[in-house]
N, C-alpha and C. Protein backbone atom coordinates (compact mmCIF):
# COMPACT_ATOMS: atom_id res chain seq x y z
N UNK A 1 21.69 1.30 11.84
CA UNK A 1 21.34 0.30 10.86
C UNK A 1 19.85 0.38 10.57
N UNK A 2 19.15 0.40 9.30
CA UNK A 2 17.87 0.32 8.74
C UNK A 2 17.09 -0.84 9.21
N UNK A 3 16.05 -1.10 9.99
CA UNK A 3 15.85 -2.13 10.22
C UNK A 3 14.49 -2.57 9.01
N UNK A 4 14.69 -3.35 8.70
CA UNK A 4 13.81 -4.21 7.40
C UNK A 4 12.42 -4.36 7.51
N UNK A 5 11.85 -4.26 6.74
CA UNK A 5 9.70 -5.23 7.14
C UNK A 5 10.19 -6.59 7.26
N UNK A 6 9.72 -7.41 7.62
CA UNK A 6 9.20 -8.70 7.24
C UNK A 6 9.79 -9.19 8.54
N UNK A 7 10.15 -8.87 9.61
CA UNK A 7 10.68 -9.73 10.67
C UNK A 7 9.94 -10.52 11.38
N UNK A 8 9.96 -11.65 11.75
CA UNK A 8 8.98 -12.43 11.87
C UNK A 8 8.01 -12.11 13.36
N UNK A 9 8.58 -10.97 14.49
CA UNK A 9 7.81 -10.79 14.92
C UNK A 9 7.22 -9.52 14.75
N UNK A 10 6.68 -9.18 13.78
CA UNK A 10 6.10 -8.21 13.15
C UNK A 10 4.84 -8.66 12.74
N UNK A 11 3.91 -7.86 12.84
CA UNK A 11 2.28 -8.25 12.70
C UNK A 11 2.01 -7.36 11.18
N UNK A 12 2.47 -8.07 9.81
CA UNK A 12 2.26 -7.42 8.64
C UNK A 12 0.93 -8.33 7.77
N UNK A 13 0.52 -7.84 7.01
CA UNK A 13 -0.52 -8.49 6.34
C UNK A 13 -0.27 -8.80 5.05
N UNK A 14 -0.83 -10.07 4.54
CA UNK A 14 -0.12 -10.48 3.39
C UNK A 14 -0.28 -9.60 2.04
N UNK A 15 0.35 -9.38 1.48
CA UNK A 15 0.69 -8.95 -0.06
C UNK A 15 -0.82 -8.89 -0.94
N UNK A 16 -0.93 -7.47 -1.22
CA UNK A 16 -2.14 -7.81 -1.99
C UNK A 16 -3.46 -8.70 -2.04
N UNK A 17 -3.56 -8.67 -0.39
CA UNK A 17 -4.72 -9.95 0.12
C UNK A 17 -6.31 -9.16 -0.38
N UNK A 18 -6.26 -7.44 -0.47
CA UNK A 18 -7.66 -6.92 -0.32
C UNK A 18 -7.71 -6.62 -1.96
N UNK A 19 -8.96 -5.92 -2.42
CA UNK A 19 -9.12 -5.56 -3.92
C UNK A 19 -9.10 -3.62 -3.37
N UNK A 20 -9.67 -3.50 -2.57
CA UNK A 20 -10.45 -2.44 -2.06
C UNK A 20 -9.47 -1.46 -0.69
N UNK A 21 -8.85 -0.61 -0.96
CA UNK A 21 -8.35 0.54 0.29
C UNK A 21 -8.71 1.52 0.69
N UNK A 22 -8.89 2.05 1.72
CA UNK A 22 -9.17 3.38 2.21
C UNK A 22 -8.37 3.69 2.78
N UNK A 23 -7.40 4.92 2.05
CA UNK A 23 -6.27 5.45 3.01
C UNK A 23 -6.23 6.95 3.54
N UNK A 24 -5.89 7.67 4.16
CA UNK A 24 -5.62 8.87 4.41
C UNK A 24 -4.63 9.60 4.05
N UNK A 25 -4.08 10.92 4.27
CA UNK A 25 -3.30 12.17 4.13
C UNK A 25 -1.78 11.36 4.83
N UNK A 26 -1.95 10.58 6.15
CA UNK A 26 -0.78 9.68 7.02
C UNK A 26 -0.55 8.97 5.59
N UNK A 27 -1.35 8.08 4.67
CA UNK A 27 -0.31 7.34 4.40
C UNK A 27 0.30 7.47 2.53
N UNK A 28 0.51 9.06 2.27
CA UNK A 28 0.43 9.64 1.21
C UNK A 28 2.34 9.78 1.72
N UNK A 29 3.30 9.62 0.74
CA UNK A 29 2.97 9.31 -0.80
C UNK A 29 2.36 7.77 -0.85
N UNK A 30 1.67 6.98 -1.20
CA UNK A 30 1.06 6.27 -1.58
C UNK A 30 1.31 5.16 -2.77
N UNK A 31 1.93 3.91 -2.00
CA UNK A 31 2.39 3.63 -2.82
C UNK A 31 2.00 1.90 -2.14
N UNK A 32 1.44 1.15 -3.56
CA UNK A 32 1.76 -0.39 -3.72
C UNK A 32 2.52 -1.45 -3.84
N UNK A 33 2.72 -2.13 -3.13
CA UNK A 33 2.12 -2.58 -1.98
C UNK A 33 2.29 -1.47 -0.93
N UNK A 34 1.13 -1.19 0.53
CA UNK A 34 0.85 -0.88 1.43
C UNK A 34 2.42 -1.02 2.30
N UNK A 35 3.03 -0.32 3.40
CA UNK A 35 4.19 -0.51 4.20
C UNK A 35 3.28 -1.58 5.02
N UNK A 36 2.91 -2.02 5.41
CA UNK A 36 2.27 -3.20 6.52
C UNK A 36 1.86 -4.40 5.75
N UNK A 37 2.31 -4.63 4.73
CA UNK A 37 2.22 -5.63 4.05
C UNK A 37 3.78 -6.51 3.76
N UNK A 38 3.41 -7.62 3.81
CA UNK A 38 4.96 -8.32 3.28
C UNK A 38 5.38 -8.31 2.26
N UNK A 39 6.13 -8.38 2.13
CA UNK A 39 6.93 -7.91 0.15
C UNK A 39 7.41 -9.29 -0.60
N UNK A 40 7.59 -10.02 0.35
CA UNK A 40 8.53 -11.16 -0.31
C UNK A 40 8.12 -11.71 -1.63
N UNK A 41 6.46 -11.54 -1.47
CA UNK A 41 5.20 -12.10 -2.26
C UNK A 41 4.35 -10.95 -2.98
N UNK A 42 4.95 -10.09 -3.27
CA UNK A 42 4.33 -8.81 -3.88
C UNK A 42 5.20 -8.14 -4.76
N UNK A 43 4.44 -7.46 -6.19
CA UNK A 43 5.00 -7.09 -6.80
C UNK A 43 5.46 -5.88 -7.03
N UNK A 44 7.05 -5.26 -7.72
CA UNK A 44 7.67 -4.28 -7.09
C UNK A 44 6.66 -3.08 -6.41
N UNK A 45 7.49 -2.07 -5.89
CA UNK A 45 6.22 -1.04 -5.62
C UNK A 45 6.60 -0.04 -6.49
N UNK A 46 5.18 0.49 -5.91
CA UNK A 46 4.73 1.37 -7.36
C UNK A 46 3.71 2.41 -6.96
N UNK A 47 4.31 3.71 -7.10
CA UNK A 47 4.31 5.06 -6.36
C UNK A 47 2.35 5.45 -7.38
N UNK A 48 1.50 5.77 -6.19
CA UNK A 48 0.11 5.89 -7.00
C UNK A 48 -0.38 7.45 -6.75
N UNK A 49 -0.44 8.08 -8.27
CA UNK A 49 -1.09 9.68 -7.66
C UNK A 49 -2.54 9.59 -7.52
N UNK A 50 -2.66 10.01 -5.92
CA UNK A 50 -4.12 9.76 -5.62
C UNK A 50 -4.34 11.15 -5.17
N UNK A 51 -4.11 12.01 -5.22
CA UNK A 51 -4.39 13.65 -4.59
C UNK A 51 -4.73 14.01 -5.13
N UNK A 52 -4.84 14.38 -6.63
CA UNK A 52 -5.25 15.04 -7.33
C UNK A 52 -7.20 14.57 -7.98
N UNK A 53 -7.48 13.34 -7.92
CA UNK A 53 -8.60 12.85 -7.82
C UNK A 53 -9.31 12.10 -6.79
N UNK A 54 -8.30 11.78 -6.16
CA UNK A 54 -8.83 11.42 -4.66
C UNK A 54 -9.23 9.40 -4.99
N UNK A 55 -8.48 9.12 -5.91
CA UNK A 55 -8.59 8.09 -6.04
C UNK A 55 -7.69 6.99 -6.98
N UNK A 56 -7.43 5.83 -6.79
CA UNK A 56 -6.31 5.36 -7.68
C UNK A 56 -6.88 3.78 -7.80
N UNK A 57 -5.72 3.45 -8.99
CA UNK A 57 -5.93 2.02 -8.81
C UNK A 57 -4.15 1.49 -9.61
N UNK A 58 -4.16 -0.03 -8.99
CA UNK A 58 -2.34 -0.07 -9.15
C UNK A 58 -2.59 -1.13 -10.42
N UNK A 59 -1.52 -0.73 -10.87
CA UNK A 59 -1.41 -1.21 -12.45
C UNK A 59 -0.77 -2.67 -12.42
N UNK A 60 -0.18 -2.68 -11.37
CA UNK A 60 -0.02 -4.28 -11.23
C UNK A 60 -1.18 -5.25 -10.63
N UNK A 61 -1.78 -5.01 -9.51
CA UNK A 61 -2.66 -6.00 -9.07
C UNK A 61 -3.79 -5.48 -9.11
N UNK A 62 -4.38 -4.10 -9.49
CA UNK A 62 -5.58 -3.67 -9.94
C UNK A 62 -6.25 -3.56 -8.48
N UNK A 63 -5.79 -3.65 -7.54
CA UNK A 63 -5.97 -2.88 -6.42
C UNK A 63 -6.46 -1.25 -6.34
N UNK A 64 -7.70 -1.10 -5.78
CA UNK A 64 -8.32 0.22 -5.74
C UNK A 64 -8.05 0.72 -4.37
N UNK A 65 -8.02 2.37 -4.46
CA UNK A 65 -7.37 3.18 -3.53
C UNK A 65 -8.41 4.24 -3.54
N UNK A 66 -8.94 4.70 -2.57
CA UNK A 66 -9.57 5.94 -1.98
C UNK A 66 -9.23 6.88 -1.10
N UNK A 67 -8.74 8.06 -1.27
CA UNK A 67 -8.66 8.62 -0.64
C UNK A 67 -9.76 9.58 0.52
N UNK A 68 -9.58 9.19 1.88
CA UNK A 68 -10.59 9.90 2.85
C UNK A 68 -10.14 10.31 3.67
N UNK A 69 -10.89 11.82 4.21
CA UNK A 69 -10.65 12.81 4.90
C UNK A 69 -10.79 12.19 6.51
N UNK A 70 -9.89 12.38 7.06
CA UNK A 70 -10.02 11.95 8.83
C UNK A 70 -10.96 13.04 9.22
């Protein structure tokens, strides 16, 4: 059985709380909302090409994305 996000003892962070991300190569494909975020309160997700410029931003909450090298 698939087990779900949002279980309440799960340590997730709320929906679109930051303006600003720094993610890595781990968390590519790359997509908004973040997997460690709760969904209940966020809008659908939405797959972001950040490889090719090394940078994005999401067309729903205008959330910015950077991509950086570990």
């Amino acid at each position: 059985m698939r087990q779900r996000h949002g279980a309440v003892t799960e340590n997730l962070h709320a929906a679109n709380a930051e303006r600003s991300y720094r993610v890595t190569a781990d968390d590519l494909p790359l997509h908004c909302p973040m997997p460690d975020s709760y969904l209940w309160n966020s809008h659908p997700k939405v797959f972001l090409p950040i490889e090719a410029t090394g940078e994005a931003t999401c067309p729903y909450c205008s959330a910015s994305y950077v991509l950086v090298k570990e």
